[in-house]
C-alpha atoms as a PDB file:
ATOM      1  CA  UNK A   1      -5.178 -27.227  11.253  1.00  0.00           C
ATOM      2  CA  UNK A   2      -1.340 -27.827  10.933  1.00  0.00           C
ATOM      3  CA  UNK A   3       0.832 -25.181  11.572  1.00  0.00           C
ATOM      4  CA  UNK A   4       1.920 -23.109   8.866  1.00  0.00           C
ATOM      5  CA  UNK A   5       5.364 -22.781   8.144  1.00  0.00           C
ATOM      6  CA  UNK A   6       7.068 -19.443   6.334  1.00  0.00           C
ATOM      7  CA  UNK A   7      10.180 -21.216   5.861  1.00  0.00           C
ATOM      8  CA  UNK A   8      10.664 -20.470   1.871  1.00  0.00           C
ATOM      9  CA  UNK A   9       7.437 -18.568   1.014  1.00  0.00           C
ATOM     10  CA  UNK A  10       7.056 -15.090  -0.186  1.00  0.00           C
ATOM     11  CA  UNK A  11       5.313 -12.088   2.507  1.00  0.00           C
ATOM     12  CA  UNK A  12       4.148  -9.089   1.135  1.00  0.00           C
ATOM     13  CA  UNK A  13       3.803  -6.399   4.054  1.00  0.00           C
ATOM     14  CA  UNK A  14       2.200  -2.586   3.469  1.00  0.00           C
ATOM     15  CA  UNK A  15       3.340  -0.087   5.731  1.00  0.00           C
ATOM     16  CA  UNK A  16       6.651  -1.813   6.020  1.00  0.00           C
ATOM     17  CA  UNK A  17       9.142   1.631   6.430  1.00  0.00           C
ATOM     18  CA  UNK A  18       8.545   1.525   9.885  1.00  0.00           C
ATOM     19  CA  UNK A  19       7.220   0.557  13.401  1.00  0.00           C
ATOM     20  CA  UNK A  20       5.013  -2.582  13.202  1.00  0.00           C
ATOM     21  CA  UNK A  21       4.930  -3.037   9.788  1.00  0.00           C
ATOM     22  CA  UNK A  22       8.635  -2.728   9.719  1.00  0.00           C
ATOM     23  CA  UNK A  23       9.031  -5.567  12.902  1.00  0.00           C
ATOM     24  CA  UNK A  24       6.241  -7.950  10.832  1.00  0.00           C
ATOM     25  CA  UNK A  25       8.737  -8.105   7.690  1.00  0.00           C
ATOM     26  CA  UNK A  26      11.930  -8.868  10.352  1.00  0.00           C
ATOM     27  CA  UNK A  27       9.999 -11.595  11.931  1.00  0.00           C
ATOM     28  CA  UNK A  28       8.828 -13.086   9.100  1.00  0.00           C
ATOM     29  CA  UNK A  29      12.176 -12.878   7.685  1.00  0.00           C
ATOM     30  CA  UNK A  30      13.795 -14.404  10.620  1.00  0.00           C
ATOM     31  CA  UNK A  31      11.209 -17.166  10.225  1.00  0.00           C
ATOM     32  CA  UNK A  32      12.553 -17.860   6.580  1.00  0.00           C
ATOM     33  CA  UNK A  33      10.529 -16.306   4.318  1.00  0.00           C
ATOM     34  CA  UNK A  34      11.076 -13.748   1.531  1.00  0.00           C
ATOM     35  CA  UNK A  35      10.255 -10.356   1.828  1.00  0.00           C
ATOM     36  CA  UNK A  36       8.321  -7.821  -0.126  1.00  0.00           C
ATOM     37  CA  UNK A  37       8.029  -3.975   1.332  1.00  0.00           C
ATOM     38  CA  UNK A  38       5.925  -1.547   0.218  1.00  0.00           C
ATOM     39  CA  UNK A  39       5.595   1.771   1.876  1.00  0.00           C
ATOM     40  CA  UNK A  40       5.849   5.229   0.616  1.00  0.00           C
ATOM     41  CA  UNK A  41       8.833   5.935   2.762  1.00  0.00           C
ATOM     42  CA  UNK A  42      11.813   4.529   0.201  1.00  0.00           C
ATOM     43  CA  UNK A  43      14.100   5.176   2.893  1.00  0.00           C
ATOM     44  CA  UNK A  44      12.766   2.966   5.292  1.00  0.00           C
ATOM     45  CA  UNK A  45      11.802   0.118   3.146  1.00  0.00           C
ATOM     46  CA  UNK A  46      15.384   0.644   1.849  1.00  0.00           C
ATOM     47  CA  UNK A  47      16.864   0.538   5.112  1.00  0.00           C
ATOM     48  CA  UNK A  48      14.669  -2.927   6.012  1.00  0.00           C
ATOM     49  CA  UNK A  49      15.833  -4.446   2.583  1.00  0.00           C
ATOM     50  CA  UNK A  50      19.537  -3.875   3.302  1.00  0.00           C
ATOM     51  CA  UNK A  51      19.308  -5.222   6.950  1.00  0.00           C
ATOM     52  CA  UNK A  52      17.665  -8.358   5.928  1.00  0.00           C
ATOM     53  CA  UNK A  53      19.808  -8.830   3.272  1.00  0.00           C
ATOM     54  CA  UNK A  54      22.677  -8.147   5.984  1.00  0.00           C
ATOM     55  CA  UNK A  55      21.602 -11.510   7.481  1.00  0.00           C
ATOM     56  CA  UNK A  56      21.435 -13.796   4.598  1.00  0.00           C
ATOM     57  CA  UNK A  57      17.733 -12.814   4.026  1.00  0.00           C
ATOM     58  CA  UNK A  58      15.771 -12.092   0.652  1.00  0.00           C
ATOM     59  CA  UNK A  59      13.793  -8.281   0.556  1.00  0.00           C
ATOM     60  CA  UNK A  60      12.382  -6.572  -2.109  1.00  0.00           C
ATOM     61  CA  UNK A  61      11.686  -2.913  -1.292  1.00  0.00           C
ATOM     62  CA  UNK A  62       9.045  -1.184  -3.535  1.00  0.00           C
ATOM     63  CA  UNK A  63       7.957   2.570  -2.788  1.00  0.00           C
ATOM     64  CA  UNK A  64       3.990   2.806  -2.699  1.00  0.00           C
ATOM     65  CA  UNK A  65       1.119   4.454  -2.032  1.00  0.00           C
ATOM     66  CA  UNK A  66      -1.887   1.875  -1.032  1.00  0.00           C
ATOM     67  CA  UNK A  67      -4.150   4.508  -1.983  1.00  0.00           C
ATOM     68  CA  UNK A  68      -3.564   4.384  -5.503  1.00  0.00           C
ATOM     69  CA  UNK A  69      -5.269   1.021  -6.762  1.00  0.00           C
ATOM     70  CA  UNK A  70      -2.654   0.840  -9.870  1.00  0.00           C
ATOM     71  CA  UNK A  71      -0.058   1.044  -7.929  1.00  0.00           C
ATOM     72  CA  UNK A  72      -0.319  -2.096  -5.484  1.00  0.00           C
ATOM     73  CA  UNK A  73      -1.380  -3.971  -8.562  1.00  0.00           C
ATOM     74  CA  UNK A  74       2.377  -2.634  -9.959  1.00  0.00           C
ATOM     75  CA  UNK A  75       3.460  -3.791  -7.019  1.00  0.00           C
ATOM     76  CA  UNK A  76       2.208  -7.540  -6.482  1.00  0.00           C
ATOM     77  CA  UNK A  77       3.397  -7.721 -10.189  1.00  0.00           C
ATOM     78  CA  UNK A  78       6.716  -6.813  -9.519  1.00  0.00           C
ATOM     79  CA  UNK A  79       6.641  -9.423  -6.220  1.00  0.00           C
ATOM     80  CA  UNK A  80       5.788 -11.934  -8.388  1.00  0.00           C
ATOM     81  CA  UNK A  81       8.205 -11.345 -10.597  1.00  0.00           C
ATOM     82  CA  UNK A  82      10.880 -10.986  -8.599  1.00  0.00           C
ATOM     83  CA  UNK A  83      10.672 -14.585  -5.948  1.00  0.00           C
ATOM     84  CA  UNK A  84       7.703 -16.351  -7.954  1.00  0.00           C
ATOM     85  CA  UNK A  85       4.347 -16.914  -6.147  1.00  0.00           C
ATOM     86  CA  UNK A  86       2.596 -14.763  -2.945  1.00  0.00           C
ATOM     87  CA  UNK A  87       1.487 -17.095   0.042  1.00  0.00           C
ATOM     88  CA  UNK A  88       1.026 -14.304   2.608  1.00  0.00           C
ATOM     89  CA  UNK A  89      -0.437 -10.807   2.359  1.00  0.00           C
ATOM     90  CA  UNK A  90       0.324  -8.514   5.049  1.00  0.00           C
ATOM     91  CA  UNK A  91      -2.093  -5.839   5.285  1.00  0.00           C
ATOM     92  CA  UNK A  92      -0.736  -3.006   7.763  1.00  0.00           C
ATOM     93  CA  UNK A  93      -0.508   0.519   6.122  1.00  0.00           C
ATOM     94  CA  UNK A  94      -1.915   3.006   8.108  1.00  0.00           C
ATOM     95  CA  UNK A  95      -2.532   6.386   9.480  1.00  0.00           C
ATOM     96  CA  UNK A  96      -4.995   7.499  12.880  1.00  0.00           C
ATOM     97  CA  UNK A  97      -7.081  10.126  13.347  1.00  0.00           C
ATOM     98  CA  UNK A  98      -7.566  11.865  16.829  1.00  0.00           C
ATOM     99  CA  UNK A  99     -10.481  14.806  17.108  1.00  0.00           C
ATOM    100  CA  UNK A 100     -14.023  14.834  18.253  1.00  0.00           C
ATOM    101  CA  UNK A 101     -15.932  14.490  15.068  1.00  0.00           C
ATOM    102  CA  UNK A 102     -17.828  17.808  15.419  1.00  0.00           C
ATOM    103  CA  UNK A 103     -14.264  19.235  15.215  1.00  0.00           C
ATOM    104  CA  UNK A 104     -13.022  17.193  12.156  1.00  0.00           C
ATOM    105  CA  UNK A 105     -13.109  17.903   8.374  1.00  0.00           C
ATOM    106  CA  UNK A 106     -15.184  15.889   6.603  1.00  0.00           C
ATOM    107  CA  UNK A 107     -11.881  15.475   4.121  1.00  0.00           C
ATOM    108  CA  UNK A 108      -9.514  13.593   7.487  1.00  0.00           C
ATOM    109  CA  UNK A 109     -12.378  10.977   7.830  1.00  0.00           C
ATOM    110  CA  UNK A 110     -11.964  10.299   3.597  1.00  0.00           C
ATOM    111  CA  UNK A 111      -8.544  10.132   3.927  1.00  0.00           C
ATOM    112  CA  UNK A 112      -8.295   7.530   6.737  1.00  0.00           C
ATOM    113  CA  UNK A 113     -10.871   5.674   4.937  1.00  0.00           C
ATOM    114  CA  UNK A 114      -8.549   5.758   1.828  1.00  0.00           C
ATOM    115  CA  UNK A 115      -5.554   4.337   3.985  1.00  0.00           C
ATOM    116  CA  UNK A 116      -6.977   2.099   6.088  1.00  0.00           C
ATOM    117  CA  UNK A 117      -9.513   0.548   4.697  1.00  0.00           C
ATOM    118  CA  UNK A 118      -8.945   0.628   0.301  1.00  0.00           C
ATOM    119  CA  UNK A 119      -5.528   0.469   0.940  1.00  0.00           C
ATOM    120  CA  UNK A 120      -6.226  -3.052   2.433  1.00  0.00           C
ATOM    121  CA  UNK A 121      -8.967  -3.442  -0.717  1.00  0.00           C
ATOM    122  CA  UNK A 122      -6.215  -2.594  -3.775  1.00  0.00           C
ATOM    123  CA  UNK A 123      -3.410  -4.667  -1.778  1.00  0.00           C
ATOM    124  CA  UNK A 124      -6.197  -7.580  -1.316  1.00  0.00           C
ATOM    125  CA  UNK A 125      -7.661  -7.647  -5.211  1.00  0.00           C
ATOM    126  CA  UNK A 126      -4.251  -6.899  -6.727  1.00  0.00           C
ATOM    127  CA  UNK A 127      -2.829  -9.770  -4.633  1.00  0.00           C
ATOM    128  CA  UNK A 128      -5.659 -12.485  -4.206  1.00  0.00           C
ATOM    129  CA  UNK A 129      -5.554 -14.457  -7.799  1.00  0.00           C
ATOM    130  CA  UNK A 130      -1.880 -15.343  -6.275  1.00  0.00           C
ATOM    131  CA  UNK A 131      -2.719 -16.094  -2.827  1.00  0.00           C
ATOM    132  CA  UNK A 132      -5.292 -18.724  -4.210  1.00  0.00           C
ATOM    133  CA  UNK A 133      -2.856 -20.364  -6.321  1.00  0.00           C
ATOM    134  CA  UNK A 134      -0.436 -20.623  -3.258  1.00  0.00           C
ATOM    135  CA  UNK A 135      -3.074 -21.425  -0.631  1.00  0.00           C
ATOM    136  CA  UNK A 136      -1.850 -18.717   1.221  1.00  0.00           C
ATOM    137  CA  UNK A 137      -3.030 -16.344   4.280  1.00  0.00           C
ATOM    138  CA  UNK A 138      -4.253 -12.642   4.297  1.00  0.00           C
ATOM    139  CA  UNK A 139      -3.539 -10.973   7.452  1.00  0.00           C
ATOM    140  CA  UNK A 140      -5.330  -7.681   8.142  1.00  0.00           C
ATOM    141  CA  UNK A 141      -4.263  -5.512  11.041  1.00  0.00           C
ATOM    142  CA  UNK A 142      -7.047  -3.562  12.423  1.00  0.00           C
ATOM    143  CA  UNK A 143      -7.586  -2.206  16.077  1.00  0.00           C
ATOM    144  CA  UNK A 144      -9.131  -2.670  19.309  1.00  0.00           C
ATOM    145  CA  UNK A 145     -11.050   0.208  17.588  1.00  0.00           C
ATOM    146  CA  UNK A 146     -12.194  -2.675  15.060  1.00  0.00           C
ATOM    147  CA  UNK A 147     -14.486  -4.422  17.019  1.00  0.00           C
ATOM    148  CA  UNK A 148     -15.317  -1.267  19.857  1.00  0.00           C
ATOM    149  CA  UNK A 149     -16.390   2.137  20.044  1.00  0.00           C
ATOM    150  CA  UNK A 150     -13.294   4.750  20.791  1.00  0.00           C
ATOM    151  CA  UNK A 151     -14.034   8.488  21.690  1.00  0.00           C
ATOM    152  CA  UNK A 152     -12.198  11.054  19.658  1.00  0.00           C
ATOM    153  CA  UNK A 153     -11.150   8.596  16.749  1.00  0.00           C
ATOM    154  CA  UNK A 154     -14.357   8.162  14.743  1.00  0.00           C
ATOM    155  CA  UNK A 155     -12.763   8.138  11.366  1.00  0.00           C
ATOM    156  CA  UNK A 156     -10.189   5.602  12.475  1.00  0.00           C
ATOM    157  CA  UNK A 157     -12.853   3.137  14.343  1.00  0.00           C
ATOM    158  CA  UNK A 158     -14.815   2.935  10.961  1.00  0.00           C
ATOM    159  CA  UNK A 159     -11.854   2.179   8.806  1.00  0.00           C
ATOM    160  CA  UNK A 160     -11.036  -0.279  11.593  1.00  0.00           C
ATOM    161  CA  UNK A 161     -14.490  -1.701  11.342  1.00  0.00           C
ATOM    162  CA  UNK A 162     -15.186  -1.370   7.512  1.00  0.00           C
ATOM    163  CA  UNK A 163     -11.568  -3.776   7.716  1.00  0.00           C
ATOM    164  CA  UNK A 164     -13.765  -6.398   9.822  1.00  0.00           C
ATOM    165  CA  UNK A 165     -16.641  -6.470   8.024  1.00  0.00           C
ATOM    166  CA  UNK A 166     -14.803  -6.581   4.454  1.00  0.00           C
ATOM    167  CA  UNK A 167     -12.112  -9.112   5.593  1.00  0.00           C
ATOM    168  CA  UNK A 168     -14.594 -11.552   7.809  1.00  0.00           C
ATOM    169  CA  UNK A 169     -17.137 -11.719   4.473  1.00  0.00           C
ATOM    170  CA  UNK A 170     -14.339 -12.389   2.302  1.00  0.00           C
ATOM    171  CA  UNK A 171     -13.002 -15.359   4.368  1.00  0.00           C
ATOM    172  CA  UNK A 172     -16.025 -16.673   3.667  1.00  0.00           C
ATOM    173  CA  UNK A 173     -15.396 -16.583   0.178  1.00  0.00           C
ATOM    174  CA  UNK A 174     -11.935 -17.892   0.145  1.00  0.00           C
ATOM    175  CA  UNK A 175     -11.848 -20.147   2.504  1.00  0.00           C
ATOM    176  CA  UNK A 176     -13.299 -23.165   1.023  1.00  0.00           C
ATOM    177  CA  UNK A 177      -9.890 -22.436  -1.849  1.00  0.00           C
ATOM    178  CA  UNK A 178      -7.629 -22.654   1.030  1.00  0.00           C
ATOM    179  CA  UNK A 179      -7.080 -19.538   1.823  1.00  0.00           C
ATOM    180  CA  UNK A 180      -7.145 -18.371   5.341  1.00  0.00           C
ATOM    181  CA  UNK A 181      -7.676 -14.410   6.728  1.00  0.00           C
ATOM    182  CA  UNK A 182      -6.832 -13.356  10.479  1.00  0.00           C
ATOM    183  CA  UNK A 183      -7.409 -10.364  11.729  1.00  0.00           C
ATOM    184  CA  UNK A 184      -4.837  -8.702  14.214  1.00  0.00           C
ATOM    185  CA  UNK A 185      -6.115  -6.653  17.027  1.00  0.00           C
ATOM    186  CA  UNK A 186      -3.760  -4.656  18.885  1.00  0.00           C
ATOM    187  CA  UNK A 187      -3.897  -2.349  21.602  1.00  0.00           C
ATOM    188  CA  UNK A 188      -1.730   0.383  21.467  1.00  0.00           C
ATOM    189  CA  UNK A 189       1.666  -0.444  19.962  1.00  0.00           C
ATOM    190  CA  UNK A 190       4.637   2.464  20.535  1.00  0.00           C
ATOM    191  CA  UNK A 191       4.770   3.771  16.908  1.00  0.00           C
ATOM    192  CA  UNK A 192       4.976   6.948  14.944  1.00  0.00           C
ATOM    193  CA  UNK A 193       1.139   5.730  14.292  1.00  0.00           C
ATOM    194  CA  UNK A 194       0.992   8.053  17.283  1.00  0.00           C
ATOM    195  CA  UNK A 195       3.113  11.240  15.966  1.00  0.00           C
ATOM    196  CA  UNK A 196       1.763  11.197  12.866  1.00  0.00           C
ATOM    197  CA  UNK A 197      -2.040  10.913  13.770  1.00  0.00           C
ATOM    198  CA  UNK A 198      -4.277  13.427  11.627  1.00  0.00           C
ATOM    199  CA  UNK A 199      -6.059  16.151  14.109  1.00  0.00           C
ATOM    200  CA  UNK A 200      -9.190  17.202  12.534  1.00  0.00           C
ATOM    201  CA  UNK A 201      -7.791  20.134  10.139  1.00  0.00           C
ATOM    202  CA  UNK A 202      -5.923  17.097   8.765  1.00  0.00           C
ATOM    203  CA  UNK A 203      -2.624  18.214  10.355  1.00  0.00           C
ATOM    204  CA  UNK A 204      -0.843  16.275  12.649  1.00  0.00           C
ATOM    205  CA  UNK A 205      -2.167  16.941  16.397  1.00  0.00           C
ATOM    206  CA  UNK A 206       0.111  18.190  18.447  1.00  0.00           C
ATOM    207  CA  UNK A 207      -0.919  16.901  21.552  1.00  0.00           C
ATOM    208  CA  UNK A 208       0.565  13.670  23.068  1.00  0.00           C
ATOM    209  CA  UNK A 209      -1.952  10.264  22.468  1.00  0.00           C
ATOM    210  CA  UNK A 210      -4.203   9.186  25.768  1.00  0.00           C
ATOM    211  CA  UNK A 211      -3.268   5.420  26.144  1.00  0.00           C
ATOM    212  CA  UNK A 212      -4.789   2.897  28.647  1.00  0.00           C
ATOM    213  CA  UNK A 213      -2.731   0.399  29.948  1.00  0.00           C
ATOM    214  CA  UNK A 214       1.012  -0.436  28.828  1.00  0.00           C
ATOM    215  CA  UNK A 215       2.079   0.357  25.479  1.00  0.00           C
ATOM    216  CA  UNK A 216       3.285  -2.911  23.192  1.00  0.00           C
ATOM    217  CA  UNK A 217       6.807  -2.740  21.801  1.00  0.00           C
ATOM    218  CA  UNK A 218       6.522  -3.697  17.884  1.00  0.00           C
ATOM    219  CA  UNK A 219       8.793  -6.686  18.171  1.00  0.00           C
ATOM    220  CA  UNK A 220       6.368  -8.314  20.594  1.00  0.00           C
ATOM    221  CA  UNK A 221       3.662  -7.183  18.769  1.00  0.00           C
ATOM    222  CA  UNK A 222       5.131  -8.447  15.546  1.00  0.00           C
ATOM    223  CA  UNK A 223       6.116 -11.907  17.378  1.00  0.00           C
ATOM    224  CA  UNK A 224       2.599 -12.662  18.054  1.00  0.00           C
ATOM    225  CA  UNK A 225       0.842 -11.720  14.793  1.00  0.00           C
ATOM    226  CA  UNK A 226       3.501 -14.165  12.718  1.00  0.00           C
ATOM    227  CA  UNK A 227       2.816 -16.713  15.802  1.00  0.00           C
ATOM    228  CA  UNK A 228      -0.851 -16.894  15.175  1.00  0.00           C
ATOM    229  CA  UNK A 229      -0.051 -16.952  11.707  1.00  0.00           C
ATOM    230  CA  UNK A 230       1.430 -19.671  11.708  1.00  0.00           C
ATOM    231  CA  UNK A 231      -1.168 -21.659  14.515  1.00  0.00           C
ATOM    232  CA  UNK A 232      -4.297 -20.421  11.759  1.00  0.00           C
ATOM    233  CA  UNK A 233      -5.677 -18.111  14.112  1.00  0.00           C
ATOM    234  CA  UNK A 234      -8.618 -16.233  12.724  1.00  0.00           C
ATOM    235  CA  UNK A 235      -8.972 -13.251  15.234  1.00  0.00           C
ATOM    236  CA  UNK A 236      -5.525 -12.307  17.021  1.00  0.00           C
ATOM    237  CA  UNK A 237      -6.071 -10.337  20.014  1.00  0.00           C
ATOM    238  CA  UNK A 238      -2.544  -8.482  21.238  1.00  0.00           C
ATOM    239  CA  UNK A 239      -2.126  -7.184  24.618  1.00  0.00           C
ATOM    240  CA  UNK A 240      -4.073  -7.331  27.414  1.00  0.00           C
ATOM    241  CA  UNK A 241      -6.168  -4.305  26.603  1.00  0.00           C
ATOM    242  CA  UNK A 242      -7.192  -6.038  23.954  1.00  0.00           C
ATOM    243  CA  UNK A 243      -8.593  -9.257  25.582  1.00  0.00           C
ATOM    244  CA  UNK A 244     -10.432  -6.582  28.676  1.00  0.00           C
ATOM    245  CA  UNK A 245     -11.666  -4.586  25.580  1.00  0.00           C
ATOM    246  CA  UNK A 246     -13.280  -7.759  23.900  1.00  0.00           C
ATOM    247  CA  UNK A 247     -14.761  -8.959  26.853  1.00  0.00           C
ATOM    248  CA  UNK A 248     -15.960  -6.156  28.993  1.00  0.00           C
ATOM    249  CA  UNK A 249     -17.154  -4.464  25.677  1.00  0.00           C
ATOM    250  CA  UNK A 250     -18.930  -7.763  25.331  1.00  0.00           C
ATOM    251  CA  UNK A 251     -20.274  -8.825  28.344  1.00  0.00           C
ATOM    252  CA  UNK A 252     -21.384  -5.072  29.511  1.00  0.00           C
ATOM    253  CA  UNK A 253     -20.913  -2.611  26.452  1.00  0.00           C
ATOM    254  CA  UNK A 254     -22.429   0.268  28.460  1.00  0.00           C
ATOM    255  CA  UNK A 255     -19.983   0.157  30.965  1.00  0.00           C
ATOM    256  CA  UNK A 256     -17.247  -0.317  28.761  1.00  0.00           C
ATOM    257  CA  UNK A 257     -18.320   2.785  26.721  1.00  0.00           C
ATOM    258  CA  UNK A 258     -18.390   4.601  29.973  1.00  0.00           C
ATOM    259  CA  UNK A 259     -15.043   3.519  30.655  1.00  0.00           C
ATOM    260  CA  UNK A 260     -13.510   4.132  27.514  1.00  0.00           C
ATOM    261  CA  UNK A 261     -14.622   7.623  27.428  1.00  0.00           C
ATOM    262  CA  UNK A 262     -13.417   8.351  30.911  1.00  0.00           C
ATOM    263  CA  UNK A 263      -9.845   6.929  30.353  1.00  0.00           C
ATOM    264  CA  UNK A 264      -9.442   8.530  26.956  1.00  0.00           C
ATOM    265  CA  UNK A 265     -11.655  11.983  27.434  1.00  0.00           C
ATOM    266  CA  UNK A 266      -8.254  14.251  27.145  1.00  0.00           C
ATOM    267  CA  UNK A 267      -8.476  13.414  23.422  1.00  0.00           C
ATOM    268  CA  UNK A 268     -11.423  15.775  23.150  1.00  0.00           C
ATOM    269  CA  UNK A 269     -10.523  18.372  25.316  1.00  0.00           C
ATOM    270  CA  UNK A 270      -7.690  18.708  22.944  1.00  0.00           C
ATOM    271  CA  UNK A 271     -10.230  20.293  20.461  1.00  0.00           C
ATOM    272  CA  UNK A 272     -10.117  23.308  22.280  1.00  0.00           C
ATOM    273  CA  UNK A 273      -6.125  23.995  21.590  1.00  0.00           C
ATOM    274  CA  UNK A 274      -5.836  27.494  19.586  1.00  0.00           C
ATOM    275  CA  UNK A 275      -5.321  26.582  15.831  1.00  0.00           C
ATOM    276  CA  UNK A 276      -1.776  27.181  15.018  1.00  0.00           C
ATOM    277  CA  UNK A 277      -0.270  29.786  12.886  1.00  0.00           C
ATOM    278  CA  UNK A 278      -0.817  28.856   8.540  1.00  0.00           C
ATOM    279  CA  UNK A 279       2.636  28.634   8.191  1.00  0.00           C
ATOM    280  CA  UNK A 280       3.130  25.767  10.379  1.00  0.00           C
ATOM    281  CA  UNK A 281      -0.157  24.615   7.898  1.00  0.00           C
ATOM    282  CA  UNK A 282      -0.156  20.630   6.578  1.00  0.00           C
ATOM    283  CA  UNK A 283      -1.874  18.529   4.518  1.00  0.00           C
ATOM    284  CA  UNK A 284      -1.649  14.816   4.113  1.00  0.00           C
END
């Protein structure tokens, strides 16, 4: 396949106020193309719109909730209105979840579900009419928790996995009209993904995130997902955590499970934290 250029074309990225989502739009900007942000932090997106503009770049920053199916419609509308046609969908609003499941309301796991995963959906339906016309991409950040189990994040690994098994059928569909879908898998990236993770009363935990291996930077993160963008890639695998978690989880899942839960068992020995006081009480 030839390599895709962004030079010219039009990017829509969710989740743009901030950490990756925020260092996608700046590559792709730097790359040439023109910029749509959505993200229900205005002052973020507002912020991204006036430094791309700052460097001779074209932004158009558009508070709004993924979760609400009328509203990502509103907004491809307005994208098209604004530079024309859509040739690449950036799918990267999110939140995470960290509590053993017995200790998580049944209410966190909808809500990550709504964010992760139908936030991708609206963005995708509202968006794919255009991306046909243009031949364009769909790019759909999920997780190392996509493709592997991850203790204390159950809610977050299904979103992650609903993302793979809704994005990889419907490349199947769109492919043979030219459009192409690759899925970004991460490790962990240094975000406020982190800080603002539900716990499972649906506030944000208060403990600090179990990692394995080095944290990613969003920059380099973001300069390999527009990279293998632009080579076609269809499964993008960032960091080395990512490529050990693919394989080992492949070649000997037990042991990776085993692993996994070893490395990252402080998550659910956090469950045992006293609750904190009502007043200090929030809901997403």
């Amino acid at each position: 396949m030839a390599h895709r250029s962004f030079d010219g074309r039009t990017v829509l990225v969710t989740g743009a106020g901030g950490g990756l989502g925020r260092a996608v739009a700046l590559r792709f900007a730097q790359a040439g193309a023109r910029i749509v942000a959505l993200d229900k932090d205005a002052a973020g997106i507002a912020a991204l719109r006036d430094e791309i503009e700052g460097r001779g770049g074209q932004c158009l920053a558009l508070p709004c909730d993924v979760t609400d199916a009328g509203a990502c419609a509103r907004a491809v509308a307005a994208g098209i209105e604004r530079f024309g046609s859509l040739d690449v969908l950036v799918n990267n609003a999110g939140i995470s979840q960290r509590s053993g499941f017995a200790a998580t309301d049944l209410a966190v796991i909808r809500r990550v579900m709504d964010v992760n995963f139908y936030g991708a959906v609206h963005c995708t339906k509202a968006a794919l009419p255009h991306l046909v016309a243009a031949r364009g991409l769909i790019v759909a950040v999920s997780s190392v928790a996509g493709y592997t189990p991850l203790i204390a994040r159950t809610g977050y690994a299904a979103s992650k996995h609903a993302m793979h098994g809704f994005f990889e059928s419907l490349r199947t569909e769109v492919e043979p009209q030219g459009v192409d879908v690759m899925m970004v898998c991460p490790s962990f990236v240094a975000t406020r993904i982190d800080r603002n993770a539900l716990g499972g009363d649906g506030r944000p935990v208060r403990h600090a995130q179990v990692t394995t291996g080095d944290r990613l930077s969003p920059e380099a993160a973001a300069a390999h997902i527009v990279a293998g963008a632009g080579r076609g890639r269809r499964l993008l695998l960032v960091g080395r955590t990512a490529w050990l978690a693919w394989w080992i989880s492949r070649l000997a899942p037990g042991l990776y499970a085993k692993l996994m839960a070893r490395s990252l068992k402080g998550e659910l020995e956090s469950d045992a934290t006293p609750p904190r006081a009502d007043t200090d009480r929030k809901r997403p």
